[in-house]
C-alpha atoms as a PDB file:
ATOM      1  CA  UNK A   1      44.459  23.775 166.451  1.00  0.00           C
ATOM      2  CA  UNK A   2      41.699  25.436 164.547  1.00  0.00           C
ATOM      3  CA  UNK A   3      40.385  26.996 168.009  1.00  0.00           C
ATOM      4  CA  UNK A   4      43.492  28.015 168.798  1.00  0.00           C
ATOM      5  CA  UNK A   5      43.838  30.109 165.969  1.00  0.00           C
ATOM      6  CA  UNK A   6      41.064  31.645 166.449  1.00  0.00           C
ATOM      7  CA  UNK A   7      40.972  32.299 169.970  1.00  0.00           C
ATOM      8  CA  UNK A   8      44.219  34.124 169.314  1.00  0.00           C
ATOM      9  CA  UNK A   9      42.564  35.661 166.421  1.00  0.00           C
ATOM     10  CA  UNK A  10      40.136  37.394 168.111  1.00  0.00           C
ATOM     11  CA  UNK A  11      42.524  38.103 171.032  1.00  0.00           C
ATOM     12  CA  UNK A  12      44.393  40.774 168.682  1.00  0.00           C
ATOM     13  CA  UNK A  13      41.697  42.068 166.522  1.00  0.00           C
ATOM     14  CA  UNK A  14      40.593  44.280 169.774  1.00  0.00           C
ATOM     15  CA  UNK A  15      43.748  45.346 170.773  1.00  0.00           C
ATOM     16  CA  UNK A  16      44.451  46.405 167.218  1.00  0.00           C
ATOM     17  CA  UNK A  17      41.503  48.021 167.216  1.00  0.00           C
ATOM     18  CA  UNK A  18      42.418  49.894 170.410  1.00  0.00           C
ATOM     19  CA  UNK A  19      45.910  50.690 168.868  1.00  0.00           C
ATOM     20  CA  UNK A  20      43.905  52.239 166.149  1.00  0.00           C
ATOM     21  CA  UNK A  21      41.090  54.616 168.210  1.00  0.00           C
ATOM     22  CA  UNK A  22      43.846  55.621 170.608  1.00  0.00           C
ATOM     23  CA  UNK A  23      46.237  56.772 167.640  1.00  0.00           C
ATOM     24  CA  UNK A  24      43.107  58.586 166.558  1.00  0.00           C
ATOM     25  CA  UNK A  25      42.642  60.549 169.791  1.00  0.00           C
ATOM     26  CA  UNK A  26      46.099  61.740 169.509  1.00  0.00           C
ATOM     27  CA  UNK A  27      45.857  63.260 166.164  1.00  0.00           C
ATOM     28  CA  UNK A  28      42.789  64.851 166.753  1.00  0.00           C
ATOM     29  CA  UNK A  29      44.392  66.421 169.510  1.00  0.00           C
ATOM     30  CA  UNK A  30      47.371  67.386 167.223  1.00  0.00           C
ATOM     31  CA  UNK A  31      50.905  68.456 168.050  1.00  0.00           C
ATOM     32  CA  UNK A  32      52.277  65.131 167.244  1.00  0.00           C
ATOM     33  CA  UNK A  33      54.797  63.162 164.803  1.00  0.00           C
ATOM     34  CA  UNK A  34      53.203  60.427 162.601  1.00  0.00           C
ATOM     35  CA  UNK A  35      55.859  57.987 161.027  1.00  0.00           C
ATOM     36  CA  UNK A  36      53.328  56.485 157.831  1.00  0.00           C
ATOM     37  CA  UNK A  37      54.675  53.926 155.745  1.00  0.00           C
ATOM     38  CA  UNK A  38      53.933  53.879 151.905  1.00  0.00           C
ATOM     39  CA  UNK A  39      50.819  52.267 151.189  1.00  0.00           C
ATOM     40  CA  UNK A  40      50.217  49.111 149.196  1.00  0.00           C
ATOM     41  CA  UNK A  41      53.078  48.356 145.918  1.00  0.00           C
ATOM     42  CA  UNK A  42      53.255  45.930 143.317  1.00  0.00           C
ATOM     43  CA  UNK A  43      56.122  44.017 144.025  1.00  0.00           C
ATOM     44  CA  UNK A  44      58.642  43.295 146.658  1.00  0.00           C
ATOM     45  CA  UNK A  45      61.773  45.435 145.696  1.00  0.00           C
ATOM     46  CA  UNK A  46      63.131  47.694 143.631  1.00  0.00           C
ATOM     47  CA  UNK A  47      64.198  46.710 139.876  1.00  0.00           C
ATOM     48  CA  UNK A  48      68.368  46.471 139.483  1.00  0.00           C
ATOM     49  CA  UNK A  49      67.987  49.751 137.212  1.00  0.00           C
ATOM     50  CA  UNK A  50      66.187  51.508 139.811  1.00  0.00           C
ATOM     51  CA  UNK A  51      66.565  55.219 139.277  1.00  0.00           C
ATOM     52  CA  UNK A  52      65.262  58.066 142.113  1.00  0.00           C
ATOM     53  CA  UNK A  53      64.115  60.355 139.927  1.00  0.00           C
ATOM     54  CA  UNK A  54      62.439  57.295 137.109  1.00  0.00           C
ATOM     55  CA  UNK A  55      59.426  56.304 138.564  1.00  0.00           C
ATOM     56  CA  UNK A  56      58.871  53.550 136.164  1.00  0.00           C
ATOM     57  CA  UNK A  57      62.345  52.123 137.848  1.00  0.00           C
ATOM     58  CA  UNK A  58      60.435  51.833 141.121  1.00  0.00           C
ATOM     59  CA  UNK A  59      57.871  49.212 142.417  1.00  0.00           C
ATOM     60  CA  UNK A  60      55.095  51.899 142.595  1.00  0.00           C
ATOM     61  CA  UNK A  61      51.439  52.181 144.572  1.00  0.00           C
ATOM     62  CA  UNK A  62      49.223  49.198 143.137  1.00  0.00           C
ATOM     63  CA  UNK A  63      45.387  49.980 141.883  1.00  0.00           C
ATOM     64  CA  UNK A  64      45.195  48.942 146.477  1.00  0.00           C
ATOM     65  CA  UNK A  65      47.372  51.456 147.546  1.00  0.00           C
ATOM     66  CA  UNK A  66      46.240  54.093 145.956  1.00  0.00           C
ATOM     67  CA  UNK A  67      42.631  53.268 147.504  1.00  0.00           C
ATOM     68  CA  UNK A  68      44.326  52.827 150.634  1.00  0.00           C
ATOM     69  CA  UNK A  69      46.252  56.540 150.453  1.00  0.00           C
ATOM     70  CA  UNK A  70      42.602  57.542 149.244  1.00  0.00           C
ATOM     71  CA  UNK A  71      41.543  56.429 152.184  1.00  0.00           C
ATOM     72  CA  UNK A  72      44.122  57.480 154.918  1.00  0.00           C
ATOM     73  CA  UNK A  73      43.568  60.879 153.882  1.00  0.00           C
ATOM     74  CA  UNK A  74      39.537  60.745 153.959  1.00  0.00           C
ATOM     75  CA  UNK A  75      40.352  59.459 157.717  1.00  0.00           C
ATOM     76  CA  UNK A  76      42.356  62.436 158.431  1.00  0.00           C
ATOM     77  CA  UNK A  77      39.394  64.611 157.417  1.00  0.00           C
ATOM     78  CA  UNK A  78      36.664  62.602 159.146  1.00  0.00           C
ATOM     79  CA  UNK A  79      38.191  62.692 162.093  1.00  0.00           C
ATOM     80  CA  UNK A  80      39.547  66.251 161.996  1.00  0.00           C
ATOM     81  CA  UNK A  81      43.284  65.419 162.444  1.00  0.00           C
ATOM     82  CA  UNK A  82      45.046  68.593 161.391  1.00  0.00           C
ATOM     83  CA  UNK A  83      48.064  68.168 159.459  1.00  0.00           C
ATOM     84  CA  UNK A  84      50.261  71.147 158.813  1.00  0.00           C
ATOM     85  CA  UNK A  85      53.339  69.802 157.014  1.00  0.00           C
ATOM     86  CA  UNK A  86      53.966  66.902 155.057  1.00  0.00           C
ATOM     87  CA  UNK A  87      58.053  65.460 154.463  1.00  0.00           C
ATOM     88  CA  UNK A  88      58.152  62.147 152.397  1.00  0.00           C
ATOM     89  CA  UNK A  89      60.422  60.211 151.456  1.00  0.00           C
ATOM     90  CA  UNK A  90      61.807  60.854 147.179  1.00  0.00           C
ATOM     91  CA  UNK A  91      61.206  57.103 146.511  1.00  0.00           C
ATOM     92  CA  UNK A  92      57.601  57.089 143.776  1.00  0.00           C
ATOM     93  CA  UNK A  93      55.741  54.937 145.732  1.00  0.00           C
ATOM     94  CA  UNK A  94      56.039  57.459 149.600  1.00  0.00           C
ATOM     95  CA  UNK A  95      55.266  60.472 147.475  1.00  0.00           C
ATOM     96  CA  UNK A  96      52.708  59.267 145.853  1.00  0.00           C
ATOM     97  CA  UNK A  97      51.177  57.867 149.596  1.00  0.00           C
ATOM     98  CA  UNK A  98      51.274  61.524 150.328  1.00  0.00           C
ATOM     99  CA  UNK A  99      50.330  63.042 147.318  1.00  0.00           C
ATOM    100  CA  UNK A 100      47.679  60.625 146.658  1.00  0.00           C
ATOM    101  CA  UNK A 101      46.310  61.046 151.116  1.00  0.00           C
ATOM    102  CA  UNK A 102      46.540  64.768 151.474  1.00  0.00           C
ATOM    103  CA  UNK A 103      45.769  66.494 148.386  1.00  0.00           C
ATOM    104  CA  UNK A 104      48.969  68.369 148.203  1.00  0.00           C
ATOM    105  CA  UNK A 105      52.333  67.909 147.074  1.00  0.00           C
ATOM    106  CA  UNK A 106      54.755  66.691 150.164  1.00  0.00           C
ATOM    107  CA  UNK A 107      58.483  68.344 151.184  1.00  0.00           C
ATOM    108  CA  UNK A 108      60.713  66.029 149.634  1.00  0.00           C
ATOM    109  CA  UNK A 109      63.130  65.106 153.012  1.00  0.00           C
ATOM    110  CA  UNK A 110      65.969  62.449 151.450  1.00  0.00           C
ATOM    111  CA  UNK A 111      66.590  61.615 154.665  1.00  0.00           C
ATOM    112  CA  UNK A 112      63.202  59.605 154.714  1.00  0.00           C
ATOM    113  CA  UNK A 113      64.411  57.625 151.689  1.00  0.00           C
ATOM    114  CA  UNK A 114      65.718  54.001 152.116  1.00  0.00           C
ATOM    115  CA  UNK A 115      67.693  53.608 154.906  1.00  0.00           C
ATOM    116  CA  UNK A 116      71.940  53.269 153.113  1.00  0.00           C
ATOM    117  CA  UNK A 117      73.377  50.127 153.699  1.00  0.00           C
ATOM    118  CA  UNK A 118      76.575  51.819 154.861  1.00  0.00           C
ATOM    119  CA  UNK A 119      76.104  52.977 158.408  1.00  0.00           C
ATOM    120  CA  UNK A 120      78.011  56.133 158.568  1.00  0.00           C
ATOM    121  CA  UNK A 121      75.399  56.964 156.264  1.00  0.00           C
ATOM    122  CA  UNK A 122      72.555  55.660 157.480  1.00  0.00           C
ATOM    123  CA  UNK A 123      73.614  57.007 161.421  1.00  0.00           C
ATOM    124  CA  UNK A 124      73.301  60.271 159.606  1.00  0.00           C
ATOM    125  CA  UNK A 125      69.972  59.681 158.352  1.00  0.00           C
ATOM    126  CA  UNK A 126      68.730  58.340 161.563  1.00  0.00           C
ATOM    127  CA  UNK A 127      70.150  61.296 162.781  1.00  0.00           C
ATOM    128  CA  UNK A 128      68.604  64.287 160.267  1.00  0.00           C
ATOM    129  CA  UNK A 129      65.276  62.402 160.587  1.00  0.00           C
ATOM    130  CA  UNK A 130      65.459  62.528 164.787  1.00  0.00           C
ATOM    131  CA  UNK A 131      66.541  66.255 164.257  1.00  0.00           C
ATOM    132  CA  UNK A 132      63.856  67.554 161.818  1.00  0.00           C
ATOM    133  CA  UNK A 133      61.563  65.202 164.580  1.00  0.00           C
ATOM    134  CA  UNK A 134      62.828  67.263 167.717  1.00  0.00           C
ATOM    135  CA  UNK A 135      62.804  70.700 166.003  1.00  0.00           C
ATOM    136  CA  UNK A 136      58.435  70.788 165.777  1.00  0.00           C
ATOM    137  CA  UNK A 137      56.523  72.040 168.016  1.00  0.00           C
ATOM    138  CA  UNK A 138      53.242  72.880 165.765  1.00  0.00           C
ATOM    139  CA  UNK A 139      49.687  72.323 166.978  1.00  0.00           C
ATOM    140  CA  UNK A 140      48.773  70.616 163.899  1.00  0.00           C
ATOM    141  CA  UNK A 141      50.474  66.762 163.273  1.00  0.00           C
ATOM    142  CA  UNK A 142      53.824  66.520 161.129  1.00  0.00           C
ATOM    143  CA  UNK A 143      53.339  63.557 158.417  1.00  0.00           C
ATOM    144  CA  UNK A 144      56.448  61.970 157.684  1.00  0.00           C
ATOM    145  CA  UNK A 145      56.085  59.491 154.537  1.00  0.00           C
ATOM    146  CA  UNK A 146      58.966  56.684 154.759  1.00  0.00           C
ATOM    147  CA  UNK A 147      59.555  53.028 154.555  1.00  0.00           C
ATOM    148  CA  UNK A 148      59.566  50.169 156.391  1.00  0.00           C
ATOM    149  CA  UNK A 149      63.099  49.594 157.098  1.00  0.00           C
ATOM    150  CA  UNK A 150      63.096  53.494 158.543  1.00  0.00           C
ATOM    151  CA  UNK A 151      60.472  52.958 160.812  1.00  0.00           C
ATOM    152  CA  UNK A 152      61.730  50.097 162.411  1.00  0.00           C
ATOM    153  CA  UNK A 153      65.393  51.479 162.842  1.00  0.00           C
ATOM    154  CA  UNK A 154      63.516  54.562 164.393  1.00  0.00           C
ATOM    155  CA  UNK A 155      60.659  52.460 166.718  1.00  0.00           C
ATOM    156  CA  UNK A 156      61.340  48.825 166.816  1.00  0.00           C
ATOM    157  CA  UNK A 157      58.016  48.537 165.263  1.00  0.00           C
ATOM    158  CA  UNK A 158      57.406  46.612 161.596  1.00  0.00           C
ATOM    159  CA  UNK A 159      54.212  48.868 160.888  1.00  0.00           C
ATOM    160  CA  UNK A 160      51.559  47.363 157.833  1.00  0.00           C
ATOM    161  CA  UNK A 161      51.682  48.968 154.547  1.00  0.00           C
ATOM    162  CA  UNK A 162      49.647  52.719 155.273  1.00  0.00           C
ATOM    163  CA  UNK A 163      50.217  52.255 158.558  1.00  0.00           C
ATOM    164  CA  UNK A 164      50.488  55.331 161.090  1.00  0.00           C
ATOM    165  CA  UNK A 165      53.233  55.092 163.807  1.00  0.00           C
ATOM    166  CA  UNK A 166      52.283  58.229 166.452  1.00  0.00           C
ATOM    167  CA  UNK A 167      55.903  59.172 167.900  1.00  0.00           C
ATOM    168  CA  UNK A 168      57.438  61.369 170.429  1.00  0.00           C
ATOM    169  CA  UNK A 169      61.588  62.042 171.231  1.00  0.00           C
ATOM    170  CA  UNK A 170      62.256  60.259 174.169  1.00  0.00           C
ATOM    171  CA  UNK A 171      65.838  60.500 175.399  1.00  0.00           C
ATOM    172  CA  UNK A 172      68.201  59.247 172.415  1.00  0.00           C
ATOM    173  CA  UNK A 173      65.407  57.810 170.567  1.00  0.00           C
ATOM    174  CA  UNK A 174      61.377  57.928 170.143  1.00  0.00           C
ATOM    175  CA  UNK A 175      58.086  56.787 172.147  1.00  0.00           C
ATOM    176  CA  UNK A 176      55.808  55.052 170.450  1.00  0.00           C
ATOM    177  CA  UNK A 177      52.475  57.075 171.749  1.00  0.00           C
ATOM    178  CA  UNK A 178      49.877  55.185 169.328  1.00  0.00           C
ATOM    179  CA  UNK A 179      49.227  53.709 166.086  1.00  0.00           C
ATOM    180  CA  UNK A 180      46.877  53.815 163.155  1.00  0.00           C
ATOM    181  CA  UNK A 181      45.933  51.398 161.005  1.00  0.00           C
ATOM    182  CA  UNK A 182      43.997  51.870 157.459  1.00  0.00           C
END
């Protein structure tokens, strides 16, 4: 058993690795969409008096996360991936991630926020996010800050925390070009 597990240990840690330089490549060539999920919190959810604009109402960044943002934006500088605009999501803990990674203070896009749990709503989120991802067409990346949940509605992929999902529009929905891992 204890081979097993570590055969298929070692069988992922390449490809992940290869998920990783590949996603690189692409944002040092620029032009793209990256989906990046917050980076690391201090609890699981949200407290029942959870207030958007209260970020002590919020599980927030812990001491990890905020060496982890630290870190995802060093990464974009090292390896010269330009960034030109940065949406996140309103929630504490995204704009933080963005604050905290590139130096500046993010477009606040609502649309990022948790997905609603009533899905007229949350069709038009999918649906503002998709448009806002259609309408660029910059040489430098567009940094979308969101959650979990959002990603996965958008990709099909459950992306770690400060993780980069590389995206394109692909018919009704998005192709996952690469990802990035921090």
């Amino acid at each position: 058993m204890i081979r097993f597990a570590l055969a298929l240990f070692l069988l992922v840690i390449p490809a992940s690795a290869h998920a990783t330089d590949a996603g690189w490549a692409l944002l040092r060539d620029g032009g793209h969409v990256v989906l990046l999920r917050n980076a690391m919190v201090t609890g699981a959810t949200d407290p029942a008096n959870f207030d958007i604009a209260n970020c002590s109402t919020q599980i927030n960044l812990s001491a990890r996360g905020k060496q982890q943002a630290s870190k995802i934006g060093a990464l974009f500088a090292a390896r010269a991936a330009p960034v030109s605009r940065v949406l996140s999501s309103r929630y504490c803990r995204c704009v933080d991630t963005a604050r905290i990674a590139f130096e500046a203070e993010p477009e606040l896009f609502a649309p990022l926020d948790l997905l609603s749990t009533d899905e007229t709503a949350k069709a038009a989120q999918i649906a503002a996010i998709m448009k806002e991802i259609r309408a660029y067409s910059g040489s430098d990346n567009l940094v979308m800050v969101t959650h979990l949940e959002d990603i996965v509605a958008l990709t099909g992929i459950s992306p770690r925390e400060g993780e980069a999902v590389v995206v394109e529009p692909q018919g009704e929905g998005l192709r996952v070009l690469g990802r990035v891992t921090f």
